[in-house]
N, C-alpha and C. Protein backbone atom coordinates (compact mmCIF):
# COMPACT_ATOMS: atom_id res chain seq x y z
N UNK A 1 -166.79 16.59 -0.28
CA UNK A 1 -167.73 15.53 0.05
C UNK A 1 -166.95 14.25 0.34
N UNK A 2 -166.80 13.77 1.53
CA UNK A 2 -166.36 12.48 1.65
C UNK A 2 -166.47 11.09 0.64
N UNK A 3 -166.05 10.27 0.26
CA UNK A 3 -166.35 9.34 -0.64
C UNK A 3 -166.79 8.09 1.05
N UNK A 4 -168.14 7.57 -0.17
CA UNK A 4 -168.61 6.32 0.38
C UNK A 4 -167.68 5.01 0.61
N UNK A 5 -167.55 4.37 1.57
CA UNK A 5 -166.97 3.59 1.54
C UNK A 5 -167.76 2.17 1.29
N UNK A 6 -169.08 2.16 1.40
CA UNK A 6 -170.02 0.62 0.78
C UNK A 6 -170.51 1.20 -0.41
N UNK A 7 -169.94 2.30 -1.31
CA UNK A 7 -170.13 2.24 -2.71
C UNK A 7 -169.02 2.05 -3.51
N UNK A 8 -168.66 1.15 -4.12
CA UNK A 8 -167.74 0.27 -5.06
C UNK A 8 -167.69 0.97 -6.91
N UNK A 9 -166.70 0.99 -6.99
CA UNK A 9 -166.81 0.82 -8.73
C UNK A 9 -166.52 0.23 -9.42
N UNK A 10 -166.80 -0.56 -10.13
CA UNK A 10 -166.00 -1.64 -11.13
C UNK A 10 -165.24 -0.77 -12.65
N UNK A 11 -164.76 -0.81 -13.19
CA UNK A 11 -164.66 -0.19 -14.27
C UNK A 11 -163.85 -0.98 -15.39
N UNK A 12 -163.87 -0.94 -16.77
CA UNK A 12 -163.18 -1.86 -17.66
C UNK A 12 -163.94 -1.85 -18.65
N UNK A 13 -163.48 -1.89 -20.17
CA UNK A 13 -163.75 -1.03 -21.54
C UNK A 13 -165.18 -2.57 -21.57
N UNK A 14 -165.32 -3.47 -21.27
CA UNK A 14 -166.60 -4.73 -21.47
C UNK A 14 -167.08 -4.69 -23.22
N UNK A 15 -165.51 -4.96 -23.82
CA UNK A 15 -166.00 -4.84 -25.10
C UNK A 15 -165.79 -6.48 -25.66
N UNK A 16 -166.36 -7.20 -25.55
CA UNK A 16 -168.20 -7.25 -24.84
C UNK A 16 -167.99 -7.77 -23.34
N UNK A 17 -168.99 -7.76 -22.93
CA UNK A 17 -169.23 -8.28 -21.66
C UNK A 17 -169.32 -9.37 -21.38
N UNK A 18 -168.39 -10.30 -20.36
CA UNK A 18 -168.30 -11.69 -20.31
C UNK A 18 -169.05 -12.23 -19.17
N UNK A 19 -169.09 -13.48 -19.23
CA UNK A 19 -169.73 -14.05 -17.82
C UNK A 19 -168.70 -14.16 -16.52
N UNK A 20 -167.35 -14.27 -16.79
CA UNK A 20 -166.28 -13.17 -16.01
C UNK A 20 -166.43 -12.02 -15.45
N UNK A 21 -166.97 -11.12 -16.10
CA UNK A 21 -167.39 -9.78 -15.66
C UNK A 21 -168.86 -9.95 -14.51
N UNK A 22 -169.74 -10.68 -15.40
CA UNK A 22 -170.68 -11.19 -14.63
C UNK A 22 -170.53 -11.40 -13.45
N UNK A 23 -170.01 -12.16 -13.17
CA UNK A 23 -169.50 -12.81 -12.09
C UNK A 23 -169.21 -11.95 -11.02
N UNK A 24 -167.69 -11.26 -11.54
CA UNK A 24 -166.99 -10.37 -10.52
C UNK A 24 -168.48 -8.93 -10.01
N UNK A 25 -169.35 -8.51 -11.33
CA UNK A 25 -169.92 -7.65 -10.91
C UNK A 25 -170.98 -8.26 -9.49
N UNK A 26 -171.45 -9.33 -9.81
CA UNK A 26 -173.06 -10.24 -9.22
C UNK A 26 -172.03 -10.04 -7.56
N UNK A 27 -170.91 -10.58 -7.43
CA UNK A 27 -170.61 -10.80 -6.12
C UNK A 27 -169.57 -9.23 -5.46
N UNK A 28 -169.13 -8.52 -6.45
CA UNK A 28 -169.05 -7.14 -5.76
C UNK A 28 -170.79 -6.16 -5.26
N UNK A 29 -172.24 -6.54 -5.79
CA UNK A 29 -173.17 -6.33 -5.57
C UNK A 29 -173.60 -6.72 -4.25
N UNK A 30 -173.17 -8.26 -4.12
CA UNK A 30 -173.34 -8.61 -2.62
C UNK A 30 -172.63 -8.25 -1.80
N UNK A 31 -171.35 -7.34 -1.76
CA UNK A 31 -170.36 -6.85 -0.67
C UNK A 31 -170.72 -5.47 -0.22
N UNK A 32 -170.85 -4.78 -1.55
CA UNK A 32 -171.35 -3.33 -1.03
C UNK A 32 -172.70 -3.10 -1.11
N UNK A 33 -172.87 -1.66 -0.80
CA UNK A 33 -174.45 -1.19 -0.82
C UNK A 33 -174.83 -0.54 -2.20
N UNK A 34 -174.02 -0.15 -3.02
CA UNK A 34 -174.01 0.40 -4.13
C UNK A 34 -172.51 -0.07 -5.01
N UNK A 35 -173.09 -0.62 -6.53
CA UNK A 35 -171.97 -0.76 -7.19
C UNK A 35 -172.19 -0.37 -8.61
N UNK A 36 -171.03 0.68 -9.14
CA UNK A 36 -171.19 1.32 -10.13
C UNK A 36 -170.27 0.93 -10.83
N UNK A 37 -170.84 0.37 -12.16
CA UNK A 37 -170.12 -0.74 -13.23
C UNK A 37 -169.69 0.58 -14.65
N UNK A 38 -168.48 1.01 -14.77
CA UNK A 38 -167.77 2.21 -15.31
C UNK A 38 -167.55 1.71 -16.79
N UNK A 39 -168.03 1.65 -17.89
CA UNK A 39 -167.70 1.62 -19.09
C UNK A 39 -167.08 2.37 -19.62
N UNK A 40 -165.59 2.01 -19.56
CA UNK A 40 -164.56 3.27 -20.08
C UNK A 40 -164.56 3.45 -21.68
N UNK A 41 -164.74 5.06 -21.96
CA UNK A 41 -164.48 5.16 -23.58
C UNK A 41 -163.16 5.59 -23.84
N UNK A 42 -162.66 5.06 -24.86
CA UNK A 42 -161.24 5.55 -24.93
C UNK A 42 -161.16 5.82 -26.33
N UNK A 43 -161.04 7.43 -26.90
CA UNK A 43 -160.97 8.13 -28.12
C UNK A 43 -159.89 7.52 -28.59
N UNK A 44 -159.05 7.21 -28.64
CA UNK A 44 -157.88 6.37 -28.93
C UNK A 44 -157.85 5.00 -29.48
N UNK A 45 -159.11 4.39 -29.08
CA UNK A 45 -159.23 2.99 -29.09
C UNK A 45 -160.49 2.73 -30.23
N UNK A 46 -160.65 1.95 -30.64
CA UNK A 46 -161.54 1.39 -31.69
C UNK A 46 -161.73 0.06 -31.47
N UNK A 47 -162.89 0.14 -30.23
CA UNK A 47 -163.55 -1.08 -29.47
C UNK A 47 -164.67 -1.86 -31.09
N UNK A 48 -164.79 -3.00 -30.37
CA UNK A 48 -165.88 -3.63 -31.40
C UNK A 48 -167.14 -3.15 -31.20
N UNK A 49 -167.60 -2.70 -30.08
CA UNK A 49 -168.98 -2.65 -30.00
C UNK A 49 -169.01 -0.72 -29.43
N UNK A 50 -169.48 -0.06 -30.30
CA UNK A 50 -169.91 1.57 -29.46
C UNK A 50 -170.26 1.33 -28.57
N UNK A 51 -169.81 2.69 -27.54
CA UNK A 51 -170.30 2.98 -25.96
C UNK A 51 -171.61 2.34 -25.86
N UNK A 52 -172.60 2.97 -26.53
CA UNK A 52 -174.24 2.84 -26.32
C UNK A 52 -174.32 1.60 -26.62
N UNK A 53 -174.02 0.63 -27.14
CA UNK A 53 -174.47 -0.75 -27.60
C UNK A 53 -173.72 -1.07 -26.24
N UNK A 54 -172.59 -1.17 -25.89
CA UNK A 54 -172.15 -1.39 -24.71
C UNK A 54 -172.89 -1.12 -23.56
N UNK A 55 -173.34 0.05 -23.38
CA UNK A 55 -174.02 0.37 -22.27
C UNK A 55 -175.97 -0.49 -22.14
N UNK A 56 -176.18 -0.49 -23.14
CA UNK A 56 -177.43 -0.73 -23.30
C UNK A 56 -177.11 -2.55 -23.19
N UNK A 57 -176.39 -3.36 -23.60
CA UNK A 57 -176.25 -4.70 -23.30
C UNK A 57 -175.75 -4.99 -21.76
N UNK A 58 -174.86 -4.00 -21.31
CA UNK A 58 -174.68 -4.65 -19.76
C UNK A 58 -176.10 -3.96 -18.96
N UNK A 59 -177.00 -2.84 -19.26
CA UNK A 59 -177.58 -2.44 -18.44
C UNK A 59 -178.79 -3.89 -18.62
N UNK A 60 -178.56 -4.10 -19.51
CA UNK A 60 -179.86 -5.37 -19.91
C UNK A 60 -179.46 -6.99 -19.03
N UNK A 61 -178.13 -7.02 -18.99
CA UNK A 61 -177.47 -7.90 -18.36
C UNK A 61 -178.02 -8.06 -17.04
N UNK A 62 -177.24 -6.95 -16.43
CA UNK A 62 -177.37 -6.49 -14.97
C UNK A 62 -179.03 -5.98 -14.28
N UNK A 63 -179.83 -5.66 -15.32
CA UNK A 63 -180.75 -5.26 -14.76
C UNK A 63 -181.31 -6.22 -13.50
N UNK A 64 -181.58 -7.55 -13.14
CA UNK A 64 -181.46 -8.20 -12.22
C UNK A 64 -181.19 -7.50 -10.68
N UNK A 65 -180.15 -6.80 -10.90
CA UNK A 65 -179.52 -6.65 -9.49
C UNK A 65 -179.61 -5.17 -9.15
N UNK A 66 -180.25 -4.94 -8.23
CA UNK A 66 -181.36 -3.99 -7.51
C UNK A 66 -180.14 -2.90 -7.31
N UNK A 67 -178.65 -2.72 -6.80
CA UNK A 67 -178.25 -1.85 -6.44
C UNK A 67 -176.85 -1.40 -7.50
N UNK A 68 -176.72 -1.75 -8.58
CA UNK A 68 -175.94 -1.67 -9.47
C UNK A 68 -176.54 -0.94 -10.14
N UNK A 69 -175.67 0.16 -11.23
CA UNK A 69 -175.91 1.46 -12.11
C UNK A 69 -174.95 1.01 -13.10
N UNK A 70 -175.11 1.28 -14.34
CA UNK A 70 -174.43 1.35 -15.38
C UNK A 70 -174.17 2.66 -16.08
N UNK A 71 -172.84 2.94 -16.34
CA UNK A 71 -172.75 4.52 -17.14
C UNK A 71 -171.17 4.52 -18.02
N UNK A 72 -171.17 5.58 -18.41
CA UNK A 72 -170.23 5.12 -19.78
C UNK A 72 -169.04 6.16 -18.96
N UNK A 73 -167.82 6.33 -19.01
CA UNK A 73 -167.00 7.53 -18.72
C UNK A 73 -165.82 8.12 -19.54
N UNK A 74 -165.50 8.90 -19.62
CA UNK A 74 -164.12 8.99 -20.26
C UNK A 74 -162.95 9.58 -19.46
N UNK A 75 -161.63 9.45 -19.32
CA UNK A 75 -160.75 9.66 -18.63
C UNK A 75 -160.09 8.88 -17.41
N UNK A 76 -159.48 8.75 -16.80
CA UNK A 76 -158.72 8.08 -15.32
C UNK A 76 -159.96 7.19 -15.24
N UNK A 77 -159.85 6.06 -14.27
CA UNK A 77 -160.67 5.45 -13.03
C UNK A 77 -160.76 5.79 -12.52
N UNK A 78 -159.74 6.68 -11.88
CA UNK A 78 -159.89 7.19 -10.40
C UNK A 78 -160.34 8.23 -10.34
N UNK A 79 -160.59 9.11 -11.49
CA UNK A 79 -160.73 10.18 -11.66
C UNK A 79 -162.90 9.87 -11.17
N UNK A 80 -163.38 8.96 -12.07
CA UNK A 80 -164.43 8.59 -12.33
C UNK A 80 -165.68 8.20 -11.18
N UNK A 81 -164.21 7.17 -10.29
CA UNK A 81 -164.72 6.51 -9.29
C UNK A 81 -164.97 7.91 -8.32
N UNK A 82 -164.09 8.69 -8.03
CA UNK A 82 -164.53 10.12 -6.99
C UNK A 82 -165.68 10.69 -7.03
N UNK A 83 -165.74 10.78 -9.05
CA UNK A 83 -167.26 11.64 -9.36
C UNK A 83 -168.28 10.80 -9.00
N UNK A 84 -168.32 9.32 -9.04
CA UNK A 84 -169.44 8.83 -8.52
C UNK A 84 -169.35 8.86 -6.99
N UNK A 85 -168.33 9.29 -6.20
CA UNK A 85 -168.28 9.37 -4.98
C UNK A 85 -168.10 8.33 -3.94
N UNK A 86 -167.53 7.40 -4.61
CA UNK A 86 -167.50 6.23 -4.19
C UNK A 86 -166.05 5.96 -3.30
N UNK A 87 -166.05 5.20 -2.29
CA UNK A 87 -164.27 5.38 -1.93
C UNK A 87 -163.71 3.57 -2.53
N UNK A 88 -164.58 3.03 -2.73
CA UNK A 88 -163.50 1.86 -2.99
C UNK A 88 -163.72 1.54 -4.65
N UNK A 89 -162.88 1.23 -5.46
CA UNK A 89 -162.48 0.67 -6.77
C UNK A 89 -162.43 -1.07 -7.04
N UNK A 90 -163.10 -1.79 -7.33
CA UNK A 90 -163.39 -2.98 -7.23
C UNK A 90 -162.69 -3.47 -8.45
N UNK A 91 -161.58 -4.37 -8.50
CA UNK A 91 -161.09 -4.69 -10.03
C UNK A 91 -161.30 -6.50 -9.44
N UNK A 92 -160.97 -7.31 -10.76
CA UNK A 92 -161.07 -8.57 -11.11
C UNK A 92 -159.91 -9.03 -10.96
N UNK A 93 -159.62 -10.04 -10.82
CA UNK A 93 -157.99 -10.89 -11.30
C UNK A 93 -158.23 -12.10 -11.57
N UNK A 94 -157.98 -12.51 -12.88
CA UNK A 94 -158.01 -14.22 -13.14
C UNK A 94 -156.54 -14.99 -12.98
N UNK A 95 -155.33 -14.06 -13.81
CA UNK A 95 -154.07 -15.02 -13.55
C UNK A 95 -153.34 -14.30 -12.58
N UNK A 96 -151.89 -14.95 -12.70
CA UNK A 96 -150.93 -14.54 -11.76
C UNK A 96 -150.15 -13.32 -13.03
N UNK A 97 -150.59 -13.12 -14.34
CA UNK A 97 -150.15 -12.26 -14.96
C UNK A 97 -151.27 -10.92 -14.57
N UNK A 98 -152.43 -10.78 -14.51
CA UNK A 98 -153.31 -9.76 -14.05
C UNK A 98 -152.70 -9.45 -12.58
N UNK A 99 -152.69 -10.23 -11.77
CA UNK A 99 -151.89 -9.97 -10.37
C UNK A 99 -151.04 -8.90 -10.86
N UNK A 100 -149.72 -9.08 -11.20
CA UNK A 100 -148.63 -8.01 -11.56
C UNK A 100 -149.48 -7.15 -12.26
N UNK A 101 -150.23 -6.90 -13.17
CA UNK A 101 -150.56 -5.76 -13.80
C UNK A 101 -151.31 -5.13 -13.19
N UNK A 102 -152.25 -5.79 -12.56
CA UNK A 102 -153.54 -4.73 -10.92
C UNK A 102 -152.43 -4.02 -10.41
N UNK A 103 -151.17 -4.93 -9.65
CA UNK A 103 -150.44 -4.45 -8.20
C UNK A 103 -150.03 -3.15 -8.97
N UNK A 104 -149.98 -3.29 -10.00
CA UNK A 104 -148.95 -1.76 -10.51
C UNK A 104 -149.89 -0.76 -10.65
N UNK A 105 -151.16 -1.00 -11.30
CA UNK A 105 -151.85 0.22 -11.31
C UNK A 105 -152.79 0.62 -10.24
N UNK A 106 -152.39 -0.56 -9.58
CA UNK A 106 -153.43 0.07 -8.06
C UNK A 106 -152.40 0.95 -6.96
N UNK A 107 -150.89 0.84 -7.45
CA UNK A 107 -150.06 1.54 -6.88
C UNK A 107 -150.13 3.18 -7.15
N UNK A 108 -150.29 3.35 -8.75
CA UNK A 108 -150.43 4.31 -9.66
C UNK A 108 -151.70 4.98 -8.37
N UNK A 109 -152.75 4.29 -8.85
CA UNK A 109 -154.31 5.08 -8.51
C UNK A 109 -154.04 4.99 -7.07
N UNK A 110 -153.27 4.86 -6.27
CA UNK A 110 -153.29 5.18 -4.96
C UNK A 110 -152.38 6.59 -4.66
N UNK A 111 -151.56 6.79 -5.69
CA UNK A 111 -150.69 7.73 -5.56
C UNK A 111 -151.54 9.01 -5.86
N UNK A 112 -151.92 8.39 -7.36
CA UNK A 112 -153.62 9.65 -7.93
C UNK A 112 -154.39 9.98 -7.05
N UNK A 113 -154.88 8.44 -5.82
CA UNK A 113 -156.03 8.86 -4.97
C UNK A 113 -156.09 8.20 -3.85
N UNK A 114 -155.17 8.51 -2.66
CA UNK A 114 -155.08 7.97 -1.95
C UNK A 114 -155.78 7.65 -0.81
N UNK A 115 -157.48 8.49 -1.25
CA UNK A 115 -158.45 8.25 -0.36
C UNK A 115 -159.45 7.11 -1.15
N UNK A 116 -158.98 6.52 -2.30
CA UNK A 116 -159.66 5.25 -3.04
C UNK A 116 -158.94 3.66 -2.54
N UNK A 117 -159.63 2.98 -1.72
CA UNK A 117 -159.06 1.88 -1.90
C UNK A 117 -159.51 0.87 -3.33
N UNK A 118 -158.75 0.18 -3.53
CA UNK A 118 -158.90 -0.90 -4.45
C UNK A 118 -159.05 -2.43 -3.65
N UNK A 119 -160.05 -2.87 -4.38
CA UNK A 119 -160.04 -4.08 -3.27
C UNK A 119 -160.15 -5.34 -4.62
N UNK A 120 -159.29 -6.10 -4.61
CA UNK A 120 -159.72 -7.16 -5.47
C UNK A 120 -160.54 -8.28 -5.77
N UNK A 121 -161.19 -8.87 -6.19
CA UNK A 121 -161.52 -10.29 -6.19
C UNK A 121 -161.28 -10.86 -7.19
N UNK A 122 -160.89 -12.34 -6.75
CA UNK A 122 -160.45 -13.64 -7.94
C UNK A 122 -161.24 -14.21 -8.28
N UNK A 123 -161.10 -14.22 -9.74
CA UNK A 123 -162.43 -14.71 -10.79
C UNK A 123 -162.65 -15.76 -10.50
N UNK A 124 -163.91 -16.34 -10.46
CA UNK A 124 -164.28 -17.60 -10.47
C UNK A 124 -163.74 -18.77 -11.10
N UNK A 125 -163.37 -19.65 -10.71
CA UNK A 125 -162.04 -20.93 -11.47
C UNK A 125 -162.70 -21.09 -13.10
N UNK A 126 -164.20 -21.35 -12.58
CA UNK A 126 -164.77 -21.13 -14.27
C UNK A 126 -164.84 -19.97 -15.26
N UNK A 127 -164.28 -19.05 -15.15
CA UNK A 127 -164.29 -17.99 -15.85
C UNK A 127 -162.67 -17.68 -15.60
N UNK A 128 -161.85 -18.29 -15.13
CA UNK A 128 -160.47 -18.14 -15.22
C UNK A 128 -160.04 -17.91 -16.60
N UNK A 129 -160.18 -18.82 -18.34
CA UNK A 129 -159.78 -18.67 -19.16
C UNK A 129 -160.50 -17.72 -19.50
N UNK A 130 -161.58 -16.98 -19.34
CA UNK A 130 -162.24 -16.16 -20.39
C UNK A 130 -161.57 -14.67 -20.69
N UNK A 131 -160.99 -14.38 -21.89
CA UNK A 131 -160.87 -12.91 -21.87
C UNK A 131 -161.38 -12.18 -23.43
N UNK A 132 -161.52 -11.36 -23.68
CA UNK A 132 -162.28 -10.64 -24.30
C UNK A 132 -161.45 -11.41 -26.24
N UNK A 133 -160.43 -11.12 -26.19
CA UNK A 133 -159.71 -11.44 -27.35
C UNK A 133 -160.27 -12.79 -27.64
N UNK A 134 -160.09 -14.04 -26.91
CA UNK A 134 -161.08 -15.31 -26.92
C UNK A 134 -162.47 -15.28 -27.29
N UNK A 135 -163.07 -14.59 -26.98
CA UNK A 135 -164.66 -14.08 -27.02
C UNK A 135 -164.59 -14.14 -28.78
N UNK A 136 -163.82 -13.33 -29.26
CA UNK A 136 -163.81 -12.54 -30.42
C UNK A 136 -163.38 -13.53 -31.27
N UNK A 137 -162.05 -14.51 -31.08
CA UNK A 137 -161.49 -15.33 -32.30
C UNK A 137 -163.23 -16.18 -32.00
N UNK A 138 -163.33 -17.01 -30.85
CA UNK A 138 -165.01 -18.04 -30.90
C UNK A 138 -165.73 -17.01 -31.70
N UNK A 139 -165.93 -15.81 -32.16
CA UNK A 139 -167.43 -15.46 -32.78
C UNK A 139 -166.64 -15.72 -34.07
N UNK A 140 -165.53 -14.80 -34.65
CA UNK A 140 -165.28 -15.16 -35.99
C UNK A 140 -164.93 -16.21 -36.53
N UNK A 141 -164.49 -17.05 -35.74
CA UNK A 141 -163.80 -18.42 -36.52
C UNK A 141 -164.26 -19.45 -36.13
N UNK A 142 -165.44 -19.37 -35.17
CA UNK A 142 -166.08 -20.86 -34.94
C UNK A 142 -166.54 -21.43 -35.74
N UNK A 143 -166.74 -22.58 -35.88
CA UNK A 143 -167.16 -23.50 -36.66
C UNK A 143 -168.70 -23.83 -36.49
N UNK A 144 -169.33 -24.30 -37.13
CA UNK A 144 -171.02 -24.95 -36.71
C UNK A 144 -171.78 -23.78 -36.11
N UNK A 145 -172.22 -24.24 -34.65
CA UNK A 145 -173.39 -23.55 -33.88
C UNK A 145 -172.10 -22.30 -32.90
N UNK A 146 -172.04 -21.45 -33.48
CA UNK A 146 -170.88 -20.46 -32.91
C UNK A 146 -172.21 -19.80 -31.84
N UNK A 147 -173.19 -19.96 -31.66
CA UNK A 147 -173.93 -19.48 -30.62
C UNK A 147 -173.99 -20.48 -29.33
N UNK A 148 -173.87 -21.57 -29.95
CA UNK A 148 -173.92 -22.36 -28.89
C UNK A 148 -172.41 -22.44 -27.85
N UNK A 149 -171.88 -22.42 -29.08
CA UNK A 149 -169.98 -22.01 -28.36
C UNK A 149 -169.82 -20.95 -27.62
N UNK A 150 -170.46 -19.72 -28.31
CA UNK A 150 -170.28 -18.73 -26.81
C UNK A 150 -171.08 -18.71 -25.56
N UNK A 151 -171.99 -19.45 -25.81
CA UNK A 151 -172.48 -19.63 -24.72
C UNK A 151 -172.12 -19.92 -23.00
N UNK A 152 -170.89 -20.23 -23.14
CA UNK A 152 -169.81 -20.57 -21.88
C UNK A 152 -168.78 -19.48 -21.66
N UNK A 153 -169.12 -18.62 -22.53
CA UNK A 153 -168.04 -17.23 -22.31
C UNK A 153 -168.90 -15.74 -22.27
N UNK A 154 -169.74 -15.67 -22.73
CA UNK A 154 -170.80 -14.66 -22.42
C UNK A 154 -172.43 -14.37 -22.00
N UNK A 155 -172.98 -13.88 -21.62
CA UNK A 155 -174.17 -13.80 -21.53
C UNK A 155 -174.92 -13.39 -22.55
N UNK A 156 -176.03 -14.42 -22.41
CA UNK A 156 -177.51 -14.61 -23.64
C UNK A 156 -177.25 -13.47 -24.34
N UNK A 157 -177.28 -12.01 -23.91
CA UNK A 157 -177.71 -10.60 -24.53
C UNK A 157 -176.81 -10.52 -25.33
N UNK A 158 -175.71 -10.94 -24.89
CA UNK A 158 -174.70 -10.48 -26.08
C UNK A 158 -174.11 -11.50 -27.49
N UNK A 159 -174.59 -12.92 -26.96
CA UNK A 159 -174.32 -13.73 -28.64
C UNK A 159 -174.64 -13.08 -29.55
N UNK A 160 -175.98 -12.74 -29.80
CA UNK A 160 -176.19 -11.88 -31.32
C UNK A 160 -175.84 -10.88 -31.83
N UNK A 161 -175.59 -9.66 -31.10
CA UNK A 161 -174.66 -8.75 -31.61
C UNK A 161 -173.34 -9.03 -31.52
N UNK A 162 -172.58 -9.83 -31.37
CA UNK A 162 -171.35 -10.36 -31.68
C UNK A 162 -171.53 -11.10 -32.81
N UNK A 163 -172.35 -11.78 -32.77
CA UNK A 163 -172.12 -12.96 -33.74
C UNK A 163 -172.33 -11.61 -35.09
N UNK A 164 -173.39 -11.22 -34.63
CA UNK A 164 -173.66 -9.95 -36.33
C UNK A 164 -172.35 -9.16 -36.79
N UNK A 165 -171.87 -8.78 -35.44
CA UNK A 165 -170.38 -7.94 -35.95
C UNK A 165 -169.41 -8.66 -37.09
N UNK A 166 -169.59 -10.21 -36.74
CA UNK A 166 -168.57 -10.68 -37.53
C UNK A 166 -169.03 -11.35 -38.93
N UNK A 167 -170.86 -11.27 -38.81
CA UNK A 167 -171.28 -11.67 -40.37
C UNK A 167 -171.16 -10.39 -41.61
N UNK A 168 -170.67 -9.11 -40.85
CA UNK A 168 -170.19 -8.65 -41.97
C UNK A 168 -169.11 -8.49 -43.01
């Protein structure tokens, strides 16, 4: 089966989901005709938030946008992006340190799949600092209104189950 070329995949563990992610997903939605947002599980890893709480907060996120799917996967990207049938791989870049780390694994997944392009886009200047580790010290160690503080790094759905993770 040929892979689509105006169906896109985003993929990346969104443990939790930022307004970064937001972002990159809202305007890969406006490029293609279909964009499938890949919640990677990794048996190895011991994310803060389970798949399903994951999946069920970005599908709540995203619900808004008419041609985007949310689903959980395990194994490669590239492996993932084929089964959804998609030909292009949509990743993010905020610094010039993500730069070097994309160029290398988009070298990798081209070698894996050389009928997947990867196409990038640069995060929005306002979501330049945001990354997931940040997310996490603001819920546990903020001071005062720690809801009001994340408020500039994530979306509404997800302050409260963050903030709960860390009142235990």
């Amino acid at each position: 089966m040929p892979l689509d070329p105006q169906h896109a995949v985003y993929v990346g563990s969104f443990d939790p989901l930022t307004l970064g992610h937001v972002d990159i997903i809202a305007r890969g939605a406006a490029i293609f005709g279909k964009l499938t947002v890949g919640i990677g599980v990794n048996p190895d890893k011991t994310p803060l938030f389970a798949p399903d709480e994951r999946l069920d907060v970005t599908r709540r996120v995203l619900q808004p946008l008419a041609n985007v799917e949310v689903c959980t996967f395990e194994g490669l990207a590239v492996s993932f992006v084929r089964q959804c049938g998609a030909g292009v791989m949509l990743r993010g870049v905020r610094t010039l340190t993500d730069i070097d780390a994309e160029f290398t694994m988009s070298l990798a997944n081209h070698v894996l799949a050389p009928d997947i392009e990867t196409v990038f886009l640069m995060s929005s200047e306002q979501f330049t600092h945001i990354s997931s580790t940040l997310i996490k010290q603001v819920a546990a160690l903020g001071k005062g209104d720690s809801a009001a503080q994340l408020r500039g790094f994530v979306p509404e759905a997800v302050i409260e189950p963050l903030l709960a993770k860390f009142r235990r």
